[in-house]
N, C-alpha and C. Protein backbone atom coordinates (compact mmCIF):
# COMPACT_ATOMS: atom_id res chain seq x y z
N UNK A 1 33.44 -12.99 8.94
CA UNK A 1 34.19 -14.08 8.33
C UNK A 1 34.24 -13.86 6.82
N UNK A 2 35.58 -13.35 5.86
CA UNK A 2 35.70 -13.50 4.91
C UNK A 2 35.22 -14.89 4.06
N UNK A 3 34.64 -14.13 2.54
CA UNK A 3 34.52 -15.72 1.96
C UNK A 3 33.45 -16.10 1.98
N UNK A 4 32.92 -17.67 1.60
CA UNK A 4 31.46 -17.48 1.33
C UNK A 4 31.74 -18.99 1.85
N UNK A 5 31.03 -20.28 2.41
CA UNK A 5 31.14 -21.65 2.59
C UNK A 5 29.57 -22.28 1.81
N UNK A 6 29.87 -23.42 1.29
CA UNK A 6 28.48 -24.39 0.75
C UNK A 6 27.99 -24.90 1.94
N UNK A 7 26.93 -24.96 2.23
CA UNK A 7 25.78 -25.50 2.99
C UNK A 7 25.08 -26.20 2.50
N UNK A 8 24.75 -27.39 2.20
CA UNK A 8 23.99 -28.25 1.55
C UNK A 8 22.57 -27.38 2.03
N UNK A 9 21.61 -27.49 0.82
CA UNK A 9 19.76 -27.28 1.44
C UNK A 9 19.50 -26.96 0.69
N UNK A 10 18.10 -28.28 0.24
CA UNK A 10 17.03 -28.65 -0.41
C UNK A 10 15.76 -28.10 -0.29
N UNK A 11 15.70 -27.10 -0.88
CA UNK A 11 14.52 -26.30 -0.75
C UNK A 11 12.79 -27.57 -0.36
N UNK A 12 12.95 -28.49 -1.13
CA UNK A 12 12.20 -29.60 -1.02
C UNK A 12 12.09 -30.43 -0.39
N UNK A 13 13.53 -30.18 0.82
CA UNK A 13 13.52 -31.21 1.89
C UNK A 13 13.80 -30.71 2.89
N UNK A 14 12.73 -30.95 4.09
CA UNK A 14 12.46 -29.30 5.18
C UNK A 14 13.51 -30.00 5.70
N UNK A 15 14.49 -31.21 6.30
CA UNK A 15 15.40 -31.97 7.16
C UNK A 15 16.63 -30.92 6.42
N UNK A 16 16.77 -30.87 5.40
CA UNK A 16 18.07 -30.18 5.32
C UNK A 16 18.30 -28.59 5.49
N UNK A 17 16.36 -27.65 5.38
CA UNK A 17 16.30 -26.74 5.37
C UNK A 17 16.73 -26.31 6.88
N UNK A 18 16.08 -27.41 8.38
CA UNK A 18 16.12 -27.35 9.23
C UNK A 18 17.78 -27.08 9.81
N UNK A 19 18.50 -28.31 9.16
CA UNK A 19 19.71 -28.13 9.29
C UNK A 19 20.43 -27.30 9.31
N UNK A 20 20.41 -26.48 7.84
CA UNK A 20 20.61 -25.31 7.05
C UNK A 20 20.82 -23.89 8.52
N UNK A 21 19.14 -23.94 9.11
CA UNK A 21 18.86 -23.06 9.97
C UNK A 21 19.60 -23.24 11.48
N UNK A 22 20.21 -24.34 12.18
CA UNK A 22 20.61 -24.97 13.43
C UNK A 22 21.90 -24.43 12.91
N UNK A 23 22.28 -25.12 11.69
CA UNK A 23 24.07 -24.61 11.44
C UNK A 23 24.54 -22.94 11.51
N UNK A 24 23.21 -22.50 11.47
CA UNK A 24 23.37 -20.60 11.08
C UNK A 24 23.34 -19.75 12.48
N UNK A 25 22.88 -21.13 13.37
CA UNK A 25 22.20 -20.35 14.67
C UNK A 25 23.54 -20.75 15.39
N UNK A 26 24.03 -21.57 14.94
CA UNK A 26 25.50 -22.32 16.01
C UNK A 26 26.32 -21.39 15.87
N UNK A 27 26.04 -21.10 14.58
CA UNK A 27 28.05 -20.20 14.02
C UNK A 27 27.78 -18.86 14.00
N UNK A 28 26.36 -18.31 14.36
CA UNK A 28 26.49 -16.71 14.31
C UNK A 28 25.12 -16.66 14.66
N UNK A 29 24.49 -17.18 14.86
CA UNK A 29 23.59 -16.78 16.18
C UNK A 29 22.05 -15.79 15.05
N UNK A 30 22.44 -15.18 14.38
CA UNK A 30 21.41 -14.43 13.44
C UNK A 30 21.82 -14.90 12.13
N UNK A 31 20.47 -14.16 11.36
CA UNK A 31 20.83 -14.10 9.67
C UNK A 31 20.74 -12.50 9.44
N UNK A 32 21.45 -12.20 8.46
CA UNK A 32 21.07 -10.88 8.11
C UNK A 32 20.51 -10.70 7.15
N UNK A 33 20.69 -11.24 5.93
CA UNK A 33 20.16 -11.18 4.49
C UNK A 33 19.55 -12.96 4.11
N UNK A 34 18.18 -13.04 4.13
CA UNK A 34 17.57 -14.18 3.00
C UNK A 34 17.17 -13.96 1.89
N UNK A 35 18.61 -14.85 0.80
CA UNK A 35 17.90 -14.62 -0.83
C UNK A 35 17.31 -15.80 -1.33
N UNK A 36 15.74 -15.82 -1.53
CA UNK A 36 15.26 -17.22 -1.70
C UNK A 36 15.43 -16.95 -3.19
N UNK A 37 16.09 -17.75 -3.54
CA UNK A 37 16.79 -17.74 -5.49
C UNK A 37 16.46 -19.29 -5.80
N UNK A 38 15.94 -20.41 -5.06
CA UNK A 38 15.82 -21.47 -5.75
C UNK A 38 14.58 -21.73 -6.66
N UNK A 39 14.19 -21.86 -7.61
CA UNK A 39 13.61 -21.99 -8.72
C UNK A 39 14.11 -23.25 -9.84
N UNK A 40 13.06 -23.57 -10.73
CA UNK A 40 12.73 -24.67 -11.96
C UNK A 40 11.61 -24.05 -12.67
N UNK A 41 12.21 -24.46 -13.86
CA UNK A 41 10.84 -24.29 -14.72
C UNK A 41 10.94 -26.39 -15.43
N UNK A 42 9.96 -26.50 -16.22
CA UNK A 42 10.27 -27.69 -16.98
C UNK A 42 8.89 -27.66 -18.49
N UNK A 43 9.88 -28.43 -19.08
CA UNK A 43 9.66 -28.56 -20.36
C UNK A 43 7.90 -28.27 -21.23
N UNK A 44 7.12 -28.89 -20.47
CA UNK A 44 5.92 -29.19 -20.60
C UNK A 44 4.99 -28.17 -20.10
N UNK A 45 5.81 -27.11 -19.12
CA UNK A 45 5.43 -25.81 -18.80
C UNK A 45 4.94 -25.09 -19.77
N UNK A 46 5.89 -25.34 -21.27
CA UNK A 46 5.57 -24.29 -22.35
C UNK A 46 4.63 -24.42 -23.08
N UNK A 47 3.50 -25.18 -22.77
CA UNK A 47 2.07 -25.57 -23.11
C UNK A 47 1.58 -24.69 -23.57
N UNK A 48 0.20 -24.95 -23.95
CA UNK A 48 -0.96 -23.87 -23.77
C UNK A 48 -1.84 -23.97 -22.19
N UNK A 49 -2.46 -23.47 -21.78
CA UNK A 49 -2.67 -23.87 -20.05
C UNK A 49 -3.78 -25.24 -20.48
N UNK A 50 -4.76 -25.27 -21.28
CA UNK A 50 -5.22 -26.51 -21.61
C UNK A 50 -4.59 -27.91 -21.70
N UNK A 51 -3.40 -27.93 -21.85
CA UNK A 51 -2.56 -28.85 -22.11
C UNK A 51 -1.24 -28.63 -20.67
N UNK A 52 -1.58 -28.12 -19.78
CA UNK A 52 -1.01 -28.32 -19.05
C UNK A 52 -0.91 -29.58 -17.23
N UNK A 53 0.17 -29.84 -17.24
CA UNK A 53 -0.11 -30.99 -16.64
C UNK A 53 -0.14 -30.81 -15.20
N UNK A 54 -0.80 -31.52 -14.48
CA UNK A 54 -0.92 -31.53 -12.84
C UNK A 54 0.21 -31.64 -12.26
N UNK A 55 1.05 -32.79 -12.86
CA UNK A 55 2.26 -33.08 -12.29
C UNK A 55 3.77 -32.47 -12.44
N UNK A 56 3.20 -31.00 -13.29
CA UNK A 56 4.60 -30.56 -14.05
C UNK A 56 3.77 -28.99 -13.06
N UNK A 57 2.73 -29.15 -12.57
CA UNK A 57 2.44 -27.65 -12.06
C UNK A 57 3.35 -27.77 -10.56
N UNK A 58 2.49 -29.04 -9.63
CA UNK A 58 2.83 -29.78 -8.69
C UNK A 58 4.54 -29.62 -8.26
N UNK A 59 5.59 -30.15 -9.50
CA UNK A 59 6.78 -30.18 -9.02
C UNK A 59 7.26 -28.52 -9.47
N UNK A 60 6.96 -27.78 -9.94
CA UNK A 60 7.26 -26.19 -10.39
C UNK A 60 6.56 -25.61 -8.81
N UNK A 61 5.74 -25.60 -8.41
CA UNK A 61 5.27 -25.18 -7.13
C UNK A 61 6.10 -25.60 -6.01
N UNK A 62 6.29 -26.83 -6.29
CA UNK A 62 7.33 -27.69 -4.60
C UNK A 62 8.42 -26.48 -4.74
N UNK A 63 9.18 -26.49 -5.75
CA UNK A 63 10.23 -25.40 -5.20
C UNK A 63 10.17 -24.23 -5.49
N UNK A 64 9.21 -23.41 -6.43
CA UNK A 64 9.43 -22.30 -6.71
C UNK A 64 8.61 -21.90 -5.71
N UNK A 65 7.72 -22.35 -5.17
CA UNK A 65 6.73 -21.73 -3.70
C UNK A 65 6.93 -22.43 -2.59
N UNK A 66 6.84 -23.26 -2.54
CA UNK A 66 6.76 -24.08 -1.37
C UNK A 66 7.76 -23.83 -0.56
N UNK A 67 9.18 -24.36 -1.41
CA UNK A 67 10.02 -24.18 -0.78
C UNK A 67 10.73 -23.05 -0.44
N UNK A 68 10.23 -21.91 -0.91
CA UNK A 68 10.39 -20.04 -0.27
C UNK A 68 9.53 -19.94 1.05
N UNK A 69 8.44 -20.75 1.33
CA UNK A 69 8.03 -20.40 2.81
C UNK A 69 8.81 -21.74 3.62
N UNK A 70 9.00 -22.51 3.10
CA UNK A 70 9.56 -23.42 3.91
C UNK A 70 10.87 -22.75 4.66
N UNK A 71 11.59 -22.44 3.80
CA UNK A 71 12.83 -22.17 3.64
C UNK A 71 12.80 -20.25 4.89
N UNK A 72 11.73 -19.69 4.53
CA UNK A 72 11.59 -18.55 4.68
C UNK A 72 11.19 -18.63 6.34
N UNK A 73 10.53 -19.61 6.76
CA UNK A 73 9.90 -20.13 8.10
C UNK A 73 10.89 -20.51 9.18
N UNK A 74 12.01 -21.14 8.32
CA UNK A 74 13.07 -21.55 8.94
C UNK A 74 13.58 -20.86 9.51
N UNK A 75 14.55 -19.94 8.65
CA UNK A 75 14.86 -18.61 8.94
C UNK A 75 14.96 -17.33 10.08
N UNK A 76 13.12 -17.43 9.77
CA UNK A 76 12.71 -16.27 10.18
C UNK A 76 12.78 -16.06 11.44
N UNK A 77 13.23 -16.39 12.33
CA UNK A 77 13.65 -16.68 14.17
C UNK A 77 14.99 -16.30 14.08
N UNK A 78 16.33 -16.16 13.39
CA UNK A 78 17.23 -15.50 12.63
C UNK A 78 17.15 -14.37 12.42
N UNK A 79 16.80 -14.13 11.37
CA UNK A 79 16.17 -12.51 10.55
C UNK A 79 15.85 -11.84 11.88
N UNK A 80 15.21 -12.19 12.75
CA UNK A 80 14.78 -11.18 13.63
C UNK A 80 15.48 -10.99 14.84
N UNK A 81 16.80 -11.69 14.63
CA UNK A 81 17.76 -11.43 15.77
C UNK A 81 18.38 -10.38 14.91
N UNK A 82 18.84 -10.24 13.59
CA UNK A 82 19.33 -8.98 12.92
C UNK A 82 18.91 -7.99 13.64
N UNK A 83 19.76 -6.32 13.13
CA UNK A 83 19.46 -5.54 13.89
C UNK A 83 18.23 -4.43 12.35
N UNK A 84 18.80 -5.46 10.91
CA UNK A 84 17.73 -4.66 10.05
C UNK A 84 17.99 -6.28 8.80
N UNK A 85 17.01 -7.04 9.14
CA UNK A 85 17.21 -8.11 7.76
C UNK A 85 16.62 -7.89 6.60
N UNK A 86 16.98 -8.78 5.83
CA UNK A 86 16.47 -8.15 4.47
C UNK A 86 15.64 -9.45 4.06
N UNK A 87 15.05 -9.83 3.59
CA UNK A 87 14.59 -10.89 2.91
C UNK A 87 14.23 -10.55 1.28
N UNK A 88 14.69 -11.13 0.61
CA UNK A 88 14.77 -10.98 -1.29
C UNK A 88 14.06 -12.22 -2.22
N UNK A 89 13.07 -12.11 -2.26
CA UNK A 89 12.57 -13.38 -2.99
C UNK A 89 12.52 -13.32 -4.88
N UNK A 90 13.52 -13.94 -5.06
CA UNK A 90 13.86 -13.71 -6.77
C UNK A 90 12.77 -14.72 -7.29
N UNK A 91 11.70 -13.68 -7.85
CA UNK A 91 10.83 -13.63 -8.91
C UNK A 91 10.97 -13.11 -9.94
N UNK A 92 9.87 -12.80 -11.01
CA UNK A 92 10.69 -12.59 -12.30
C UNK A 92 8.82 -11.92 -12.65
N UNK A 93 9.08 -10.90 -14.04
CA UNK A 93 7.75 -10.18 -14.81
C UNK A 93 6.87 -10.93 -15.37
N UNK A 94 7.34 -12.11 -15.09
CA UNK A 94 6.48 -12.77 -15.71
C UNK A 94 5.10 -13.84 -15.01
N UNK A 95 5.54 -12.99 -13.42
CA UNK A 95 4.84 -13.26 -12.85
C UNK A 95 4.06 -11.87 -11.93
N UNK A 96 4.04 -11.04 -13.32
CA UNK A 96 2.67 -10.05 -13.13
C UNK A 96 2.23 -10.41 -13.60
N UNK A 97 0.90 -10.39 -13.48
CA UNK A 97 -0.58 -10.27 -13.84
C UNK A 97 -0.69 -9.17 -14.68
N UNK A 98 -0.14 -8.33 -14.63
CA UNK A 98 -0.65 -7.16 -15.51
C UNK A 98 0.49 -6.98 -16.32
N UNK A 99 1.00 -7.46 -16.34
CA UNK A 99 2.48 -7.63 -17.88
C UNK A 99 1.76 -8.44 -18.68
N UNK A 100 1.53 -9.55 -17.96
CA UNK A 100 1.10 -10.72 -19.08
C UNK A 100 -0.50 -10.83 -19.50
N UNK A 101 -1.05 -10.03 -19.12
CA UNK A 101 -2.42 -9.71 -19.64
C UNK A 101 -2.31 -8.21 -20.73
N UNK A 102 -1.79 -7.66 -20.79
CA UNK A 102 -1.65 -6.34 -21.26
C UNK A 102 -1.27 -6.51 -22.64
N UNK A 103 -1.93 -6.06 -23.63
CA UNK A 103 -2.13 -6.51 -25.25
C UNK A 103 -0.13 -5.96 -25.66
N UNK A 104 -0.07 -4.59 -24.92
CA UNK A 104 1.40 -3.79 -25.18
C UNK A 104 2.54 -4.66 -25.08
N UNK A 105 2.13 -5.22 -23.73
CA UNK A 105 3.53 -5.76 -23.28
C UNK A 105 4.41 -6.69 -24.15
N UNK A 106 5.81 -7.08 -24.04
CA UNK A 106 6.47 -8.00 -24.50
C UNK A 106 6.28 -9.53 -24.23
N UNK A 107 5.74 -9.32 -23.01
CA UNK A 107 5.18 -10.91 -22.64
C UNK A 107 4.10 -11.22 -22.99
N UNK A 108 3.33 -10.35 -23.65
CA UNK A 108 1.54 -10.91 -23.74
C UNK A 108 1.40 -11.81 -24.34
N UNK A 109 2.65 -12.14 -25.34
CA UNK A 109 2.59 -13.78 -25.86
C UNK A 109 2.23 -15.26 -25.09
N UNK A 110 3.26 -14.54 -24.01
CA UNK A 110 3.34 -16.20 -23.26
C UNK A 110 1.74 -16.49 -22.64
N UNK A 111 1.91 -18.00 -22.64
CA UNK A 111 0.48 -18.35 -22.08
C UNK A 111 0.83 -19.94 -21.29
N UNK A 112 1.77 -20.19 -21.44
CA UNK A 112 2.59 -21.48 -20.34
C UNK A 112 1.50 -21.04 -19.24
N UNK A 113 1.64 -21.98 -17.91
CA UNK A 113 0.83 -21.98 -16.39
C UNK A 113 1.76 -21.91 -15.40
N UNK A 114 2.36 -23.12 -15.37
CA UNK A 114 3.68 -23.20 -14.14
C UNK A 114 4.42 -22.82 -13.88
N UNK A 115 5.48 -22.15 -14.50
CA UNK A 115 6.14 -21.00 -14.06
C UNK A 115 5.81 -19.98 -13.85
N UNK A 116 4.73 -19.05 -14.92
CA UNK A 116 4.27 -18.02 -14.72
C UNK A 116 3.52 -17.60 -13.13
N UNK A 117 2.90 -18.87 -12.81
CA UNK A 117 1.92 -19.06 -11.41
C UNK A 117 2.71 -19.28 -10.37
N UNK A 118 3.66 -19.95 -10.24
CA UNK A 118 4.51 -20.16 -9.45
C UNK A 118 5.24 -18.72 -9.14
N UNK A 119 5.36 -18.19 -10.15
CA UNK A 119 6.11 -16.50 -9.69
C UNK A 119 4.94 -15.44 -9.62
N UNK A 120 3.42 -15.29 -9.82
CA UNK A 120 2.88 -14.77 -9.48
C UNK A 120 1.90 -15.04 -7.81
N UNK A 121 2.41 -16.67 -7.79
CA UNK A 121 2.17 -16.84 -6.25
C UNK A 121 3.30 -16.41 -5.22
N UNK A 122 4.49 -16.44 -6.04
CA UNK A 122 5.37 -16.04 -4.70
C UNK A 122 5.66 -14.62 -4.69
N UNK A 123 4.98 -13.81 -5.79
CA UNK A 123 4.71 -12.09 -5.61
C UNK A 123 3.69 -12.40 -4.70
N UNK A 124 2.38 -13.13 -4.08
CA UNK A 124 1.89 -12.69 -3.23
C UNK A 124 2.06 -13.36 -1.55
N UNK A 125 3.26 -13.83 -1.98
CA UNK A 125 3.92 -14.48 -0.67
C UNK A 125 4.39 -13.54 0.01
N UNK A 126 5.38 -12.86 -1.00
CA UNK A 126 5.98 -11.53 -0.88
C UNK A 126 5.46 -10.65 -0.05
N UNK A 127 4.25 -10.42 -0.43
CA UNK A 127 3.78 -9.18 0.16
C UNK A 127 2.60 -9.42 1.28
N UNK A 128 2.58 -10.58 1.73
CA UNK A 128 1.52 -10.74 2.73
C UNK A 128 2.63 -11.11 4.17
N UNK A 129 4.26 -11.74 3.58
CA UNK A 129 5.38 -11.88 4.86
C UNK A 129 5.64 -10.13 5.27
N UNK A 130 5.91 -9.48 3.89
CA UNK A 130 5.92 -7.80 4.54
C UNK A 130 5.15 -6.92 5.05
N UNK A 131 3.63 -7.36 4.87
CA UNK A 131 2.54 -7.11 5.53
C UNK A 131 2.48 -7.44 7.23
N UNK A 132 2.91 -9.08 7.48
CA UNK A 132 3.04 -9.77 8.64
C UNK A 132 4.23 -8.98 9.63
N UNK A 133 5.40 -8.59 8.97
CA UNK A 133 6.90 -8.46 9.04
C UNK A 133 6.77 -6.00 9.20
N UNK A 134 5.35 -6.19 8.46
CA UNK A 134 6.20 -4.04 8.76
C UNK A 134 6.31 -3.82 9.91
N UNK A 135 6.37 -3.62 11.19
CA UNK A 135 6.34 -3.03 12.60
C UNK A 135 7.45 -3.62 13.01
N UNK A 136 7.99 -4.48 12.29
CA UNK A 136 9.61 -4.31 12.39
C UNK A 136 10.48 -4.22 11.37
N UNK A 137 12.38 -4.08 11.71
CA UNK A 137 13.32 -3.47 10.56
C UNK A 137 13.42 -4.65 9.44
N UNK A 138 12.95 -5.85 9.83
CA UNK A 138 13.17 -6.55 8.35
C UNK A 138 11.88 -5.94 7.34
N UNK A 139 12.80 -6.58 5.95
CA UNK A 139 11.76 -5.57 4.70
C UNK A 139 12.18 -6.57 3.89
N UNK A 140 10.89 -6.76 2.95
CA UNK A 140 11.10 -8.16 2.30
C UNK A 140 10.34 -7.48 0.96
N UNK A 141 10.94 -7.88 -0.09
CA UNK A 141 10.54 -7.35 -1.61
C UNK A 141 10.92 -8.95 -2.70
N UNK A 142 10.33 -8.98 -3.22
CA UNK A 142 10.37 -9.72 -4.68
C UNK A 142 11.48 -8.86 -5.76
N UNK A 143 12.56 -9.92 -6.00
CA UNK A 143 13.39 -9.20 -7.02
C UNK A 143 13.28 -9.66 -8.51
N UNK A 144 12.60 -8.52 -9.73
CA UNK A 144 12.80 -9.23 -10.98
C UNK A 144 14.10 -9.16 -11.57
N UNK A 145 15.00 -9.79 -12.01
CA UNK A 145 16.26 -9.53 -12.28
C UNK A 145 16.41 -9.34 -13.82
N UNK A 146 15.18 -9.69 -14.52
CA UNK A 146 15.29 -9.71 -16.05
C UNK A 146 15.77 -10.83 -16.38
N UNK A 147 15.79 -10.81 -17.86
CA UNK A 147 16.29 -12.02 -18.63
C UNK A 147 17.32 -12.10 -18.57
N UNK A 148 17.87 -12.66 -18.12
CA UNK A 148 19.25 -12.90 -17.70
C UNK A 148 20.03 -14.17 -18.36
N UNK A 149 21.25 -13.91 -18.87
CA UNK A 149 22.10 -15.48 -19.37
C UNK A 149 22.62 -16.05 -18.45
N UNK A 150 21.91 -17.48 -18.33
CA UNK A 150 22.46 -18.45 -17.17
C UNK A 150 21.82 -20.01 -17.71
N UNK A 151 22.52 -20.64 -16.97
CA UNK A 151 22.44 -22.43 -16.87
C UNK A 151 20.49 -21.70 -17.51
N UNK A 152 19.93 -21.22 -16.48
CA UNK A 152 18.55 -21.77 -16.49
C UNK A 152 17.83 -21.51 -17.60
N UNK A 153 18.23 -21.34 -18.53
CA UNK A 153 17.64 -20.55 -20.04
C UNK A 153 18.59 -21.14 -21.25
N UNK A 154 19.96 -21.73 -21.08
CA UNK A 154 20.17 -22.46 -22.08
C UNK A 154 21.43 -20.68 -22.60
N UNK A 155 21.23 -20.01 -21.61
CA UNK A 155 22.13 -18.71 -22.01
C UNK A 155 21.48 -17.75 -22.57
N UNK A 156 20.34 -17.55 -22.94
CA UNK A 156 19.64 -17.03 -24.08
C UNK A 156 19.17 -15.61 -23.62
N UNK A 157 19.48 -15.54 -22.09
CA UNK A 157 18.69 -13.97 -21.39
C UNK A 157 19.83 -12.84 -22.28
N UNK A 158 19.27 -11.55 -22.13
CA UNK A 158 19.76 -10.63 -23.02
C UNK A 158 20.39 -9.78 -21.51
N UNK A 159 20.71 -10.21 -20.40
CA UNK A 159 20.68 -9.46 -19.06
C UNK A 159 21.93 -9.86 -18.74
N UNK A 160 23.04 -9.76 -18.16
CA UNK A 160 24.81 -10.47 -17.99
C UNK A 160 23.77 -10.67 -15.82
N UNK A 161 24.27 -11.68 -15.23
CA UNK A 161 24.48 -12.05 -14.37
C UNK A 161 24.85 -10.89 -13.51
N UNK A 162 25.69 -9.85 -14.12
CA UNK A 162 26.10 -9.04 -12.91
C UNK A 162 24.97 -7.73 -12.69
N UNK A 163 24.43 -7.45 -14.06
CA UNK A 163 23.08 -7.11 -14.17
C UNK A 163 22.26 -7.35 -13.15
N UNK A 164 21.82 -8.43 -13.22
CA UNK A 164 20.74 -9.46 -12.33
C UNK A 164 20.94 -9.25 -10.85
N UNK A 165 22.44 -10.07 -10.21
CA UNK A 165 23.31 -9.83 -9.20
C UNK A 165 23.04 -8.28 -8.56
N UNK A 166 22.80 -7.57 -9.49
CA UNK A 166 22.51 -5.91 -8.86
C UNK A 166 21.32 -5.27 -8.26
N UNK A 167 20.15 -6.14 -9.11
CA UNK A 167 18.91 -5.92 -8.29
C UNK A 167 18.73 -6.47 -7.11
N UNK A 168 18.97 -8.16 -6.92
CA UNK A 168 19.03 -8.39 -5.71
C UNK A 168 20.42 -8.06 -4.71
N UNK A 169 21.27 -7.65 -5.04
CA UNK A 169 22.39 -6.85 -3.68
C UNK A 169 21.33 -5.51 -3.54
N UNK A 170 20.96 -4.98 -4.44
CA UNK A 170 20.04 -3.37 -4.16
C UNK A 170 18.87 -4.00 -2.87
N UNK A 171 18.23 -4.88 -3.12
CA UNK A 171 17.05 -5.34 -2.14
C UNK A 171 17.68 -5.47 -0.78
N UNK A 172 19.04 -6.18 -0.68
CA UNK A 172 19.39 -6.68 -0.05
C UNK A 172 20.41 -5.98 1.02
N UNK A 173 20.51 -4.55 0.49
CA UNK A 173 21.06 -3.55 1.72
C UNK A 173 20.32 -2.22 1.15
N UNK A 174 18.97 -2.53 1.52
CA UNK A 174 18.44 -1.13 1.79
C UNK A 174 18.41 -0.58 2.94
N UNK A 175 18.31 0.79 2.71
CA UNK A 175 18.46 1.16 4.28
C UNK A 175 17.10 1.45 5.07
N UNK A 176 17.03 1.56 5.83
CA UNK A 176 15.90 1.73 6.90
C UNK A 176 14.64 2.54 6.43
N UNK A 177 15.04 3.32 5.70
CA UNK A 177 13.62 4.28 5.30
C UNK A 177 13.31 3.36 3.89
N UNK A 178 13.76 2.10 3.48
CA UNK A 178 13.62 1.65 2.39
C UNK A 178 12.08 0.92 1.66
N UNK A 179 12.03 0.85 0.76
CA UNK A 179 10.60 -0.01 0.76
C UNK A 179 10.06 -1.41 1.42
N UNK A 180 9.25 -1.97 1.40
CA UNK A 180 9.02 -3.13 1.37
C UNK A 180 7.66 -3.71 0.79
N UNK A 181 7.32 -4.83 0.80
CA UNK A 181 6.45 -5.61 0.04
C UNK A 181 6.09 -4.83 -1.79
N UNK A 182 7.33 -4.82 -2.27
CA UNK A 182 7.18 -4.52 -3.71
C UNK A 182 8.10 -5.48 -4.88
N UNK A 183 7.62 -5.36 -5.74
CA UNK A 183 8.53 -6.48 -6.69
C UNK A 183 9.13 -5.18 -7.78
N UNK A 184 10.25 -5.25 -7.71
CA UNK A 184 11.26 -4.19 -8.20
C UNK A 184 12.36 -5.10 -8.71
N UNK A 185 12.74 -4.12 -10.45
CA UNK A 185 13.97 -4.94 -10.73
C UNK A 185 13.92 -4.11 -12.02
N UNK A 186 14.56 -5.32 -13.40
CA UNK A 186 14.73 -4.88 -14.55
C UNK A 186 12.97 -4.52 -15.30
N UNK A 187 12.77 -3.26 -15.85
CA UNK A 187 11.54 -2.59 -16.51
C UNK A 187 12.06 -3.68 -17.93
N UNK A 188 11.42 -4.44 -18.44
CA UNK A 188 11.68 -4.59 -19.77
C UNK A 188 10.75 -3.72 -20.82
N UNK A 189 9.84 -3.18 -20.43
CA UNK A 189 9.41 -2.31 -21.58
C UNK A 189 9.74 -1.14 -21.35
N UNK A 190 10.83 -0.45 -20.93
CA UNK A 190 11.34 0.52 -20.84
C UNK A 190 13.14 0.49 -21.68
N UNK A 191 13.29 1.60 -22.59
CA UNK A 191 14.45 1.16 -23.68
C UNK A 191 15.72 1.55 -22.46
N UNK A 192 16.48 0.42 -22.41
CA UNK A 192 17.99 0.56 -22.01
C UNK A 192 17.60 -0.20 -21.00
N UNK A 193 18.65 -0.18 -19.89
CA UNK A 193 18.91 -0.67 -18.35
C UNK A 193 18.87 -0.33 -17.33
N UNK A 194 17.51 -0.49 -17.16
CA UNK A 194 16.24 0.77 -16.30
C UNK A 194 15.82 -0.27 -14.88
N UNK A 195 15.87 -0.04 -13.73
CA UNK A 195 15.12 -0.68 -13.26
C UNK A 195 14.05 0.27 -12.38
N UNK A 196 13.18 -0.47 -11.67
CA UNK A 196 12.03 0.50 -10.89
C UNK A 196 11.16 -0.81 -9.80
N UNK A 197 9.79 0.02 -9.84
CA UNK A 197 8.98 -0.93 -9.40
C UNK A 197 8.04 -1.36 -10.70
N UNK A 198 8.21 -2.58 -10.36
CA UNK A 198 6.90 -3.08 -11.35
C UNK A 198 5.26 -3.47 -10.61
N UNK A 199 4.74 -3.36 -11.50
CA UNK A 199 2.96 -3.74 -11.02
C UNK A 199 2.79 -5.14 -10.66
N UNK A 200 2.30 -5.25 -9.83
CA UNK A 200 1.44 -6.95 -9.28
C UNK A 200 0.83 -7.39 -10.45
């Protein structure tokens, strides 16, 4: 079916995720590709972690984690009617551990909690569904797409959308001998428009 249709679904509300999944099973019976891309950051995130709040970690977790296994659970009875699915969970470098600890790196500045944790928990979401998931053809990787200009930054990423758009289509038709459980995308400490695997 040419074309793309809106599906309402609330990463935060399993009734519409459920939906989401019944409507996919009516009209084509499988999924082939899941890109979990829903994400938030918010304001109070940009703390120091001392000054960070329960209730600003709380709603950054509901959808940047929660709702990737919710959403991913749904699914996954789909995905495995495919004959090779892909699953793509868009995370970002700033949810290594070893970027943002590393005196070198460009990020060693940041010290925010909730976003950063929220994308270093769903790098290990990542890799414990491809752990669960190797002994069969679905392959599931974490995509960093880089800083990218969009709504969610106010425009300010140094990365164009079609940039971004490229790491996850790359995740998203690999072929059979392809990787899985790795977080791969834009290298930012590498000069130009490099991508690879990055470190946990």
């Amino acid at each position: 079916m040419p074309g793309a249709r809106f599906v309402r679904l609330d990463v935060t509300d399993a009734a519409t995720v459920e939906a989401a999944a019944a409507l996919v099973e009516a009209e084509f019976g499988r999924l082939d590709v899941l890109v979990n891309n829903a994400g938030i950051v918010r304001a109070d995130g940009t703390a120091e972690p001392s000054a960070t709040t329960i209730g600003t970690l709380r709603e950054v977790f509901e959808t940047n984690v929660y709702g990737v296994v919710t959403v991913t659970n749904a699914m996954l009875p789909l995905l495995r009617r495919a004959p090779a699915a892909r699953i793509v969970n868009v995370s970002s470098e700033v949810g290594s551990i070893s970027s943002l600890t590393d005196p070198a790196s460009p990020l060693y500045a940041l010290t925010s909690v909730p976003y950063p944790a929220s994308k270093a928990a769903l790098n290990m979401i990542t890799a414990m569904y491809a752990k669960e998931l190797r002994d069969t053809a679905i392959k599931v990787n974490a995509a960093n797409p880089g800083y990218t200009a969009t709504d969610f930054n106010g425009h300010h990423g140094f990365r164009t959308p079609e940039q971004a758009a490229a790491v996850c289509a790359h995740l998203a038709t690999l072929p059979a001998d392809g990787p899985s459980g790795l977080l791969w995308g834009h290298l930012i400490s590498v000069d130009g428009d490099h991508n690879g695997v990055l470190a946990w």
